[in-house]
PDB file of N, CA and C in Angstrom:
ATOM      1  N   UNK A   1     -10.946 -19.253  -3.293  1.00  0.00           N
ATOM      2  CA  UNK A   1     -10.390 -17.911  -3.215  1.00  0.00           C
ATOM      3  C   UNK A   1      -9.990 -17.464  -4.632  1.00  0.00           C
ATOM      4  N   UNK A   2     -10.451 -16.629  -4.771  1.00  0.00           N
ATOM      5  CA  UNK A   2      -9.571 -15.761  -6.141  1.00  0.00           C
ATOM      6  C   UNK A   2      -8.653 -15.466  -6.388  1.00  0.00           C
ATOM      7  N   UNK A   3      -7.725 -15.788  -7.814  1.00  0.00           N
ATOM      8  CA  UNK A   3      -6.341 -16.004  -7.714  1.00  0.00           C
ATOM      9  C   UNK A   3      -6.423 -13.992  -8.795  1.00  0.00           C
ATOM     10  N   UNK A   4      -5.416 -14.003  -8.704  1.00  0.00           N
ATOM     11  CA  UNK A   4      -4.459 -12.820  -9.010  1.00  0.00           C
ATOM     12  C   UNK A   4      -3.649 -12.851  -9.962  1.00  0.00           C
ATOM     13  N   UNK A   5      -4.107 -12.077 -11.242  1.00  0.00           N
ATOM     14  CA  UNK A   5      -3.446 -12.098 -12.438  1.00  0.00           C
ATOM     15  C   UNK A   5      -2.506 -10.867 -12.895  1.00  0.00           C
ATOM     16  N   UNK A   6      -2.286 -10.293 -11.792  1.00  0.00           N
ATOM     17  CA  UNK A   6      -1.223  -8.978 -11.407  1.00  0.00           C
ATOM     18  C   UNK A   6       0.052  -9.511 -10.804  1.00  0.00           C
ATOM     19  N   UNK A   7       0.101 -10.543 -10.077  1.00  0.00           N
ATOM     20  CA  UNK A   7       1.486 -10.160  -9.512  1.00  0.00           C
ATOM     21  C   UNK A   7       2.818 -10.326 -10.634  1.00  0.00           C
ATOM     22  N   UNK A   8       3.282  -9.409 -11.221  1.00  0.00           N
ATOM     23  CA  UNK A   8       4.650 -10.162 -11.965  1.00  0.00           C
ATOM     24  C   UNK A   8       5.423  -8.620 -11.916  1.00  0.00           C
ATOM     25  N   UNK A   9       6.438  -8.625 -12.374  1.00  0.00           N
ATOM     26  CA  UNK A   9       7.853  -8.009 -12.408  1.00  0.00           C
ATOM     27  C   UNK A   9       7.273  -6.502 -12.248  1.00  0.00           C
ATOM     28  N   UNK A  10       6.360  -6.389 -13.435  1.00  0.00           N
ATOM     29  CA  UNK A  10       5.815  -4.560 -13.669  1.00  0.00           C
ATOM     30  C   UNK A  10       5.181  -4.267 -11.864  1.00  0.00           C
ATOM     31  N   UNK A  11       4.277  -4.998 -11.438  1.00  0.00           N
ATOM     32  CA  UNK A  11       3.662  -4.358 -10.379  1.00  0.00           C
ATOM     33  C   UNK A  11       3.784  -4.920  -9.016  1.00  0.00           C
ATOM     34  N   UNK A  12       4.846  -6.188  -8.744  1.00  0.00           N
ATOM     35  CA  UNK A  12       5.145  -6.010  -7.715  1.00  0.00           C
ATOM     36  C   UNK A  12       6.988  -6.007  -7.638  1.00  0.00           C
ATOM     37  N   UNK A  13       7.260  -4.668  -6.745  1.00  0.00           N
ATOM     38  CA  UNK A  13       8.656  -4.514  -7.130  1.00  0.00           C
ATOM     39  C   UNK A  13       9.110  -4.336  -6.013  1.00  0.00           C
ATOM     40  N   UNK A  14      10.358  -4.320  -5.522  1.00  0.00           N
ATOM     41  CA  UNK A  14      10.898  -3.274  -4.209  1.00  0.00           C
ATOM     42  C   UNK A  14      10.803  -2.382  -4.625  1.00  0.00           C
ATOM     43  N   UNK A  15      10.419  -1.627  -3.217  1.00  0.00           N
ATOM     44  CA  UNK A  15      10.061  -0.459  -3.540  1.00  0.00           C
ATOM     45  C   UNK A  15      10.592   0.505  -2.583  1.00  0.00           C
ATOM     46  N   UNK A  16      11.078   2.059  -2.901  1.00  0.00           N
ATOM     47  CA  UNK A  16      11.571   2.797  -1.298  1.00  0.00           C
ATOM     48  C   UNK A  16      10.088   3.398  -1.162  1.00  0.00           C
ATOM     49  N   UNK A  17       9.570   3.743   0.698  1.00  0.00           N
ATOM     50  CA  UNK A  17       8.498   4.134   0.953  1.00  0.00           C
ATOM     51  C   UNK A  17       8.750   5.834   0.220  1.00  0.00           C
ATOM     52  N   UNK A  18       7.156   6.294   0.165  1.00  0.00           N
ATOM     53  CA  UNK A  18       7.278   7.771  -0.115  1.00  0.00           C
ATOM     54  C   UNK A  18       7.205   8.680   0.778  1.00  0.00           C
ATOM     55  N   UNK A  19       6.849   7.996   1.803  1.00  0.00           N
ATOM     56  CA  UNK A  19       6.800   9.046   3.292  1.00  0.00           C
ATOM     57  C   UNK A  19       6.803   8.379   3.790  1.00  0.00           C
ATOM     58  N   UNK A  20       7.049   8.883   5.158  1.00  0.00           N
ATOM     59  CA  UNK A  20       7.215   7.997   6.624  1.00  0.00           C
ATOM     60  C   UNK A  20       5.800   7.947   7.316  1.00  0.00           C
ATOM     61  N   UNK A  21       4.829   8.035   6.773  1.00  0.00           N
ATOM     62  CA  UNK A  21       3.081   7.774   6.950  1.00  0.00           C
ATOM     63  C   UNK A  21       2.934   8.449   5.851  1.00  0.00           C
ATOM     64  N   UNK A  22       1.664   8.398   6.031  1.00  0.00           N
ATOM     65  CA  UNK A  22       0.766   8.309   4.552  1.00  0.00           C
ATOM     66  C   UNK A  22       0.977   9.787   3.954  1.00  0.00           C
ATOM     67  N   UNK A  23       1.408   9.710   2.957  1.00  0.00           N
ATOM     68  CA  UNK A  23       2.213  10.816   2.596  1.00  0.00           C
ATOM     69  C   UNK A  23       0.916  11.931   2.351  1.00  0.00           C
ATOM     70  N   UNK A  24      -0.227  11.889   2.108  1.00  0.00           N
ATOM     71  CA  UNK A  24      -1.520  13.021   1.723  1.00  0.00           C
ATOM     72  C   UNK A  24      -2.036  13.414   3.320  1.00  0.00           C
ATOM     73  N   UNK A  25      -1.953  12.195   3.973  1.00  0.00           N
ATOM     74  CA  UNK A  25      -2.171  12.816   5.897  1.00  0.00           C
ATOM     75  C   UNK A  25      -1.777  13.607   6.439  1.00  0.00           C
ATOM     76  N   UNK A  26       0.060  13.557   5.827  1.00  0.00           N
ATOM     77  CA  UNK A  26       1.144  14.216   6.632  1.00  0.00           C
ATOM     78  C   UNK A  26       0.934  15.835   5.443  1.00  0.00           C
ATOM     79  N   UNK A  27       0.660  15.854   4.346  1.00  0.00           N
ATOM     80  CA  UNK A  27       0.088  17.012   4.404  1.00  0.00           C
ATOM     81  C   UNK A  27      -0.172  17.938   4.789  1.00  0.00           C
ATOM     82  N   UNK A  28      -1.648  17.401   5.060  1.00  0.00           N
ATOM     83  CA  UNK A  28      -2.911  18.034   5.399  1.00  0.00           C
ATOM     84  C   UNK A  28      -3.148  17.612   7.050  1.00  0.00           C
ATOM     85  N   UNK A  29      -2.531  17.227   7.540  1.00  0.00           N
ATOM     86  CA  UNK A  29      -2.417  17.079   9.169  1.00  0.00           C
ATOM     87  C   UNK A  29      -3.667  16.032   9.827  1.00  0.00           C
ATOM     88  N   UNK A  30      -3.469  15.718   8.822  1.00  0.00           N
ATOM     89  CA  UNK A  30      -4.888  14.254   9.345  1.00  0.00           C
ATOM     90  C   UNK A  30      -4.694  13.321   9.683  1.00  0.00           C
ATOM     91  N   UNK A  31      -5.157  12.693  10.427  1.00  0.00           N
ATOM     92  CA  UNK A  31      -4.457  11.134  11.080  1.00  0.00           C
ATOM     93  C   UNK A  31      -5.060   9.693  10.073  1.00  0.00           C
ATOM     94  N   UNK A  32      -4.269   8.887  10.442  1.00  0.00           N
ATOM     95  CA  UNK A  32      -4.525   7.516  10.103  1.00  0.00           C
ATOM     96  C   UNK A  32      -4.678   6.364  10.892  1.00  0.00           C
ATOM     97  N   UNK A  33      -5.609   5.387  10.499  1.00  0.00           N
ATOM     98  CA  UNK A  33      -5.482   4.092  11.091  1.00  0.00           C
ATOM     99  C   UNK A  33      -4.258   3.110  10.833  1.00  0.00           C
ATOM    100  N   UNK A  34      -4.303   2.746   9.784  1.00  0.00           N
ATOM    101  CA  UNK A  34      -2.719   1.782   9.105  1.00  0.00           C
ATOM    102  C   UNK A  34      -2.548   2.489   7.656  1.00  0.00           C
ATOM    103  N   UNK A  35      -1.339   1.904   7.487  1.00  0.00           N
ATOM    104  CA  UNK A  35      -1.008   2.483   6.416  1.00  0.00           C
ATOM    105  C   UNK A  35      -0.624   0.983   5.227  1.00  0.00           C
ATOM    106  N   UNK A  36      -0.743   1.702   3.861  1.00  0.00           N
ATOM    107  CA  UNK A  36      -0.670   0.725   3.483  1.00  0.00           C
ATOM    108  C   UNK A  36       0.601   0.965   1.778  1.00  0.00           C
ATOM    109  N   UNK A  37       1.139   0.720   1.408  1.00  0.00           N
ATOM    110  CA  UNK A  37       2.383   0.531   0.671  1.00  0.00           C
ATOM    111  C   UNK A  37       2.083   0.153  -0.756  1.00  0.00           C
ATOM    112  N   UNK A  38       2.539   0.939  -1.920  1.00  0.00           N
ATOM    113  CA  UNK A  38       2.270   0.448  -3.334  1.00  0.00           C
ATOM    114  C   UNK A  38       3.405  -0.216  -3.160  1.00  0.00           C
ATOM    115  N   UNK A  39       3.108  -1.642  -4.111  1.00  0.00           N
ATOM    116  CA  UNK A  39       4.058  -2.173  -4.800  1.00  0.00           C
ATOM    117  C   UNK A  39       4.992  -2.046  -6.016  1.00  0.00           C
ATOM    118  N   UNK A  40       4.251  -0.996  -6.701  1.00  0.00           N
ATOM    119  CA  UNK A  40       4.542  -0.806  -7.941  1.00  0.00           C
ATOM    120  C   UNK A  40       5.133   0.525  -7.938  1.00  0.00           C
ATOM    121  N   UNK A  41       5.168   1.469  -6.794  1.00  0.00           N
ATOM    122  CA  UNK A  41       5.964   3.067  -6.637  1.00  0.00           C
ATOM    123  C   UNK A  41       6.460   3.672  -5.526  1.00  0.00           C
ATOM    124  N   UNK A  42       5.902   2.374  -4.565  1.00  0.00           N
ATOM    125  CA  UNK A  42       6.118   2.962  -3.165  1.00  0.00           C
ATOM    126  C   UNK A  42       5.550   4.022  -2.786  1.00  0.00           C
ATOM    127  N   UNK A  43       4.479   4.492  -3.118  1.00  0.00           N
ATOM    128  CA  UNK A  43       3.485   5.693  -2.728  1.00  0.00           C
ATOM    129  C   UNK A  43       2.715   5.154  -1.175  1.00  0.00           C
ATOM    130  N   UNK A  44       3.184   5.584  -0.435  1.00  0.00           N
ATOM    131  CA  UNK A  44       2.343   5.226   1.227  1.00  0.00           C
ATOM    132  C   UNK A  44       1.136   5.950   1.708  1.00  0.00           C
ATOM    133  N   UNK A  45       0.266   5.374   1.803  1.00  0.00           N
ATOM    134  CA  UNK A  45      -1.258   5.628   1.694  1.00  0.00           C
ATOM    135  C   UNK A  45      -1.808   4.936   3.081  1.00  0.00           C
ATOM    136  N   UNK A  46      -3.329   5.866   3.314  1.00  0.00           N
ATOM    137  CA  UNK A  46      -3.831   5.011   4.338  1.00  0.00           C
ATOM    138  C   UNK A  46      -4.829   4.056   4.056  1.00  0.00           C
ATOM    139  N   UNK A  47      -4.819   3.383   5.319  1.00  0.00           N
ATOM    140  CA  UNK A  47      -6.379   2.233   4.489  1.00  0.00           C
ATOM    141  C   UNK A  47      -7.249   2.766   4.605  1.00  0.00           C
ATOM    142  N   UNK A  48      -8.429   1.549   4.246  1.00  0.00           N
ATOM    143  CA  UNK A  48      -9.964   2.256   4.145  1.00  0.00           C
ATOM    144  C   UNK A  48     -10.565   1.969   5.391  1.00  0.00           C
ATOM    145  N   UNK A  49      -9.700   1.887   6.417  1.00  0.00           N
ATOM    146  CA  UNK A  49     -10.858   2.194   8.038  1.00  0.00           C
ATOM    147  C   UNK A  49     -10.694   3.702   8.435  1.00  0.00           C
ATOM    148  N   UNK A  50      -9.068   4.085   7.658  1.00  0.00           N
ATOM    149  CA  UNK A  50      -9.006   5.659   7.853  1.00  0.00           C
ATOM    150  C   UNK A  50      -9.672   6.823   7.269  1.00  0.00           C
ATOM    151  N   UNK A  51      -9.782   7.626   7.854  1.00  0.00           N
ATOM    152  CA  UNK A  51     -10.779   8.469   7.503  1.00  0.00           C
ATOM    153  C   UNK A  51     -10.768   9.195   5.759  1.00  0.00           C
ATOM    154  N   UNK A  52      -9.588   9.175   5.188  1.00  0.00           N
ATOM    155  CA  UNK A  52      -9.188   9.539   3.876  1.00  0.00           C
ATOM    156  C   UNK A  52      -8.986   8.657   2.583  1.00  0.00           C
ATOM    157  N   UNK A  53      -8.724   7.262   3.258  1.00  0.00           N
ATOM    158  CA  UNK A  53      -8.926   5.952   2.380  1.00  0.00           C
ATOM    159  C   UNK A  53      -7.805   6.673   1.250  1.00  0.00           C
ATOM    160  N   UNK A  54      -6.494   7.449   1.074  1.00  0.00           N
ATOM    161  CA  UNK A  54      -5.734   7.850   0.747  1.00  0.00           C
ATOM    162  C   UNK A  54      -4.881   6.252  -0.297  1.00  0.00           C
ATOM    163  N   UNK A  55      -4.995   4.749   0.003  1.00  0.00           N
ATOM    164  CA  UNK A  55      -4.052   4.332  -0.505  1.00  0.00           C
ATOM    165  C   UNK A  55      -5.300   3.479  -1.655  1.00  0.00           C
ATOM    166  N   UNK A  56      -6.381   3.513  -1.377  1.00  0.00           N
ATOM    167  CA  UNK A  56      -7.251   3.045  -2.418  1.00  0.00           C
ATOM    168  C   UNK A  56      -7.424   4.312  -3.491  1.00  0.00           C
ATOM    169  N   UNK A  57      -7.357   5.575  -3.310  1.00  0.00           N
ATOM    170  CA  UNK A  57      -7.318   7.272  -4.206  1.00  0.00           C
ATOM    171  C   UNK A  57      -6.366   6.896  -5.220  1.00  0.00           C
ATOM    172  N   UNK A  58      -5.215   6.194  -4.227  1.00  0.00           N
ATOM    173  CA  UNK A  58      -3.936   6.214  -5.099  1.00  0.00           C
ATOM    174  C   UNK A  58      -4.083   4.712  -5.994  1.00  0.00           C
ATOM    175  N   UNK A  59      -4.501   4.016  -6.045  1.00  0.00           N
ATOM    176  CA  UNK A  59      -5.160   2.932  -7.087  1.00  0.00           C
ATOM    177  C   UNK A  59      -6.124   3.602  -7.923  1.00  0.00           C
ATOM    178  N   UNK A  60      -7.055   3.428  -7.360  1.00  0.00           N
ATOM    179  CA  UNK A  60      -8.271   4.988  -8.497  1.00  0.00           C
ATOM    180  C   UNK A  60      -7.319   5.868  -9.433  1.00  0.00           C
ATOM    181  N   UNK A  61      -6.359   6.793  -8.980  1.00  0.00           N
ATOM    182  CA  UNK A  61      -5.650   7.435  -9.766  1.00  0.00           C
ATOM    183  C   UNK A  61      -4.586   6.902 -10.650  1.00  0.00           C
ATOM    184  N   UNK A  62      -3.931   6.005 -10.358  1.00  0.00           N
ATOM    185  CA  UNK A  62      -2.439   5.338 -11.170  1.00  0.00           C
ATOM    186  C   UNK A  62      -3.336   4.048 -11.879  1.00  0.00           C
ATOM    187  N   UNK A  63      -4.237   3.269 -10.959  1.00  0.00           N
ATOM    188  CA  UNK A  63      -4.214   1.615 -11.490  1.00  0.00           C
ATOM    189  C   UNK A  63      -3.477   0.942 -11.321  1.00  0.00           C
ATOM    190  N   UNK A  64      -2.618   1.076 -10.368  1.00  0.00           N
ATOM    191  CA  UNK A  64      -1.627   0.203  -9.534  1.00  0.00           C
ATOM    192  C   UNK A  64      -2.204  -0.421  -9.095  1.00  0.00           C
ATOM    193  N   UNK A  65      -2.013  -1.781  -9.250  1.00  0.00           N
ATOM    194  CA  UNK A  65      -3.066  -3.191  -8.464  1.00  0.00           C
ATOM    195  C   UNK A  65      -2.802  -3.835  -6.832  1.00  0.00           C
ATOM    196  N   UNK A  66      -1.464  -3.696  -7.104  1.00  0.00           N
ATOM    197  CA  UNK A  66      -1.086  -4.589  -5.617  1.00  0.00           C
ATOM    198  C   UNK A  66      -0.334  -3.434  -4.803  1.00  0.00           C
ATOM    199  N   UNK A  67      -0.700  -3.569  -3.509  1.00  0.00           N
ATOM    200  CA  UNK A  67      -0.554  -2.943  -1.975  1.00  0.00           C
ATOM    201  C   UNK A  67       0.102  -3.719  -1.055  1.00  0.00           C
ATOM    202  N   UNK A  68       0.700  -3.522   0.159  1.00  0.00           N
ATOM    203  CA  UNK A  68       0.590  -4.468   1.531  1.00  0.00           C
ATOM    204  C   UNK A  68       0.429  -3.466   2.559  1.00  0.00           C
ATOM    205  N   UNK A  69       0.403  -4.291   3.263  1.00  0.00           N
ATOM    206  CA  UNK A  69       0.141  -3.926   4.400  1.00  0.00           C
ATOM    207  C   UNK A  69       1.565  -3.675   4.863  1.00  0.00           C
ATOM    208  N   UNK A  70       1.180  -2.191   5.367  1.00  0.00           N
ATOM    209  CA  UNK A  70       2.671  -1.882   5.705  1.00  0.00           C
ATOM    210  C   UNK A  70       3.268  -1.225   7.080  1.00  0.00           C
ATOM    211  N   UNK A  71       2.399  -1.509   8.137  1.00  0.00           N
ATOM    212  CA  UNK A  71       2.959  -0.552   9.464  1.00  0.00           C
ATOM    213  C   UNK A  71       2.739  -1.505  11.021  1.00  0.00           C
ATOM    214  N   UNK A  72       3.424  -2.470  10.996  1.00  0.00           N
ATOM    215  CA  UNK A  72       5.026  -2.978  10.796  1.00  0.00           C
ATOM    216  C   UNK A  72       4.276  -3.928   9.575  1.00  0.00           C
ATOM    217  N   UNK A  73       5.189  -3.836   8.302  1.00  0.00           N
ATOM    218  CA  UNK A  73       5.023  -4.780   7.538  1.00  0.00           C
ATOM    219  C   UNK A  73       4.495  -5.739   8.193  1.00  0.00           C
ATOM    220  N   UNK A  74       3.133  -6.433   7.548  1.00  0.00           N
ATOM    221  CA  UNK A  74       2.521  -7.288   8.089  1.00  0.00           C
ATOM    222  C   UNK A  74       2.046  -8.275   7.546  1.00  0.00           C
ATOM    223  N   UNK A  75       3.238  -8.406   6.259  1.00  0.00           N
ATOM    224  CA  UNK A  75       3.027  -9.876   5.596  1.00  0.00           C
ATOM    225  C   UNK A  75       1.870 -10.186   4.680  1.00  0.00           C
ATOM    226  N   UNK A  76       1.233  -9.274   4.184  1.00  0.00           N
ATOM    227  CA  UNK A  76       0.088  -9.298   2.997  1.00  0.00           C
ATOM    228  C   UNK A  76       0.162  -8.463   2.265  1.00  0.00           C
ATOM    229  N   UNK A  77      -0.548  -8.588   1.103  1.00  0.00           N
ATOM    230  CA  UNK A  77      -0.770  -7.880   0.098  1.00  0.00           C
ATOM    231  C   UNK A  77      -2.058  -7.846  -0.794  1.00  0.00           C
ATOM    232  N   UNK A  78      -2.592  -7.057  -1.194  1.00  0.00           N
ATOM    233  CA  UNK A  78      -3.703  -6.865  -2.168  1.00  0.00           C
ATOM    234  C   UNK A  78      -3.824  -6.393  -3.340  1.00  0.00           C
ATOM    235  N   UNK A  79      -4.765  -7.106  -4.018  1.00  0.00           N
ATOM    236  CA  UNK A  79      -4.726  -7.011  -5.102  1.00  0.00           C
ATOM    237  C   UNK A  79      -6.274  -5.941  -5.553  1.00  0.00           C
ATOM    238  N   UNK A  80      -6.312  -4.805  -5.589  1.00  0.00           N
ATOM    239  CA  UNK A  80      -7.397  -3.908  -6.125  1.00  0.00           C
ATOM    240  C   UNK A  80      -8.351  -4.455  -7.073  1.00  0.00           C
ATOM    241  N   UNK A  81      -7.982  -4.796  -8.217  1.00  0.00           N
ATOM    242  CA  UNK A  81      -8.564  -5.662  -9.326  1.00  0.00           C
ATOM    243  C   UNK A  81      -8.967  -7.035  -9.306  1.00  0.00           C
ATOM    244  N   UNK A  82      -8.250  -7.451  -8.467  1.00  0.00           N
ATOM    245  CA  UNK A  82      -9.071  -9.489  -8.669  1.00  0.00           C
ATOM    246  C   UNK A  82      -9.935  -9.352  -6.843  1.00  0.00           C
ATOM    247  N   UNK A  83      -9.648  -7.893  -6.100  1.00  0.00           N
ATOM    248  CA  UNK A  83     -10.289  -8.471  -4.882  1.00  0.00           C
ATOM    249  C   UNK A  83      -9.918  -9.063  -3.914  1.00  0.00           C
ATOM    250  N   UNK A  84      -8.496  -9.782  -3.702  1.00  0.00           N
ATOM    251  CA  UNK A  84      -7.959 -10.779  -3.461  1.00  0.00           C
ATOM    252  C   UNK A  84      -6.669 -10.378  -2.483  1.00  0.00           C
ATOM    253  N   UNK A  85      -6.460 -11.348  -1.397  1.00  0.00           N
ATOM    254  CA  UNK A  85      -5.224 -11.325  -0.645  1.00  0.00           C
ATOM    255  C   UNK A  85      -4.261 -12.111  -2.077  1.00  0.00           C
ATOM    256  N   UNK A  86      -3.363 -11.509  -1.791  1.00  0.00           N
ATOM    257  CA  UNK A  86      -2.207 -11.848  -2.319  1.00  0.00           C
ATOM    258  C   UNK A  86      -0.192 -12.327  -1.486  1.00  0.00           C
ATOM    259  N   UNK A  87       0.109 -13.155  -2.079  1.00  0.00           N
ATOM    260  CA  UNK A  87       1.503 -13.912  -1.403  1.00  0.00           C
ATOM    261  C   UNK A  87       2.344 -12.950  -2.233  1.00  0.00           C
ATOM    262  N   UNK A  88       3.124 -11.916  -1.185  1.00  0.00           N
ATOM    263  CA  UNK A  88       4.222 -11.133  -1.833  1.00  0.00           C
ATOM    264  C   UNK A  88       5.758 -12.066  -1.365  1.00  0.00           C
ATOM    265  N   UNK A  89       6.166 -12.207  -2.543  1.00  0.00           N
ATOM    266  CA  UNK A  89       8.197 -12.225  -2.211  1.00  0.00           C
ATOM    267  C   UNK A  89       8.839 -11.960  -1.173  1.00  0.00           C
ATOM    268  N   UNK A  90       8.418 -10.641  -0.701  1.00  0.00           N
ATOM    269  CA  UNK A  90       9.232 -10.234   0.631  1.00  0.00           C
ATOM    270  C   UNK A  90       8.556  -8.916   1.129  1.00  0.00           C
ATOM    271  N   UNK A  91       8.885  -8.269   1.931  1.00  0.00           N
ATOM    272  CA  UNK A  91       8.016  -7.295   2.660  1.00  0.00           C
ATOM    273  C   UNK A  91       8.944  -6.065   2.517  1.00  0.00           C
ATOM    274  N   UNK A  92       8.254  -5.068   2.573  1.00  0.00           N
ATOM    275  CA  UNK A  92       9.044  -3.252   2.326  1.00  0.00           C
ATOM    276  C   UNK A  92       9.450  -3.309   3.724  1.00  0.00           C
ATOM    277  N   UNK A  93      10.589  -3.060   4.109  1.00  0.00           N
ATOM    278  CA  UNK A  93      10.820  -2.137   5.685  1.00  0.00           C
ATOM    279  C   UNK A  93      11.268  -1.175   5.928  1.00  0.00           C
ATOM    280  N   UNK A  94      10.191  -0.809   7.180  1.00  0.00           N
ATOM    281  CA  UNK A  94       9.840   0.592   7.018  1.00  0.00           C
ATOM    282  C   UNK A  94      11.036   1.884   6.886  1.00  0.00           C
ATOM    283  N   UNK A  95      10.577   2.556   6.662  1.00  0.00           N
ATOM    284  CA  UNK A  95      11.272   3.400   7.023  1.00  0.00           C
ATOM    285  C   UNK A  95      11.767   4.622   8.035  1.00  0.00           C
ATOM    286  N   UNK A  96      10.514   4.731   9.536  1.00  0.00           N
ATOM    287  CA  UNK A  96      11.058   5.237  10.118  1.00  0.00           C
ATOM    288  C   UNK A  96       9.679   5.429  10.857  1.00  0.00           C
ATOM    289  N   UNK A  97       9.330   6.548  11.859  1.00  0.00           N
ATOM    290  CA  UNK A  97       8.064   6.677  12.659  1.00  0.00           C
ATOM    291  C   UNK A  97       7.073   6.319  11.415  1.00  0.00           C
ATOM    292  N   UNK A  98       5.945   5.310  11.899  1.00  0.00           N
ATOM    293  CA  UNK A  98       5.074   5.374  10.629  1.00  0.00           C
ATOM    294  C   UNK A  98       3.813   6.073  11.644  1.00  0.00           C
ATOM    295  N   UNK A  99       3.242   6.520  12.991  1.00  0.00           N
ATOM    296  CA  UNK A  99       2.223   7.068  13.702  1.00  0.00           C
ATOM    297  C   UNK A  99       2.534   8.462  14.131  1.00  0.00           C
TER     298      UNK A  99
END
């Protein structure tokens, strides 16, 4: 497995969520499959089974590397750049309706 040369202090942090679902969905009134959580700003995004792929846009745009899985926190994390599941510290909780 491929190890991960991102996780340290700068990009994985606590973080407060930025919306209570994926903050570009709730917008524009579009739905999501899961949602998924920066580590590095707390920007809440959807994944890429959802139709807007909103939390990979938000890597493309910043270069923020590491994500988790976030609706109910579900104990993983990713790493954009190495490809890779990643072992986070502790998990974001949530903050409130995430569907």
């Amino acid at each position: 497995m491929p190890r991960c040369s991102h996780m340290n202090f700068r990009t994985v942090r606590r973080v407060s969520p930025s919306a209570q679902g994926c903050e570009e969905c709730l917008k524009t009134g579009s739905w999501w499959v899961h949602l998924r959580i920066c580590r590095e700003c707390g920007h809440v995004g959807c994944c890429d089974q959802s139709p807007n792929r909103h939390a990979t846009a938000h890597f493309h745009a910043t270069k923020h590397p590491i994500m988790e899985g976030y609706d109910p926190p579900e104990g993983w994390g990713w790493c954009y750049i190495d490809e890779t599941i990643v072992d986070l510290p502790d998990q974001t909780p949530p903050s409130g309706p995430t569907t």
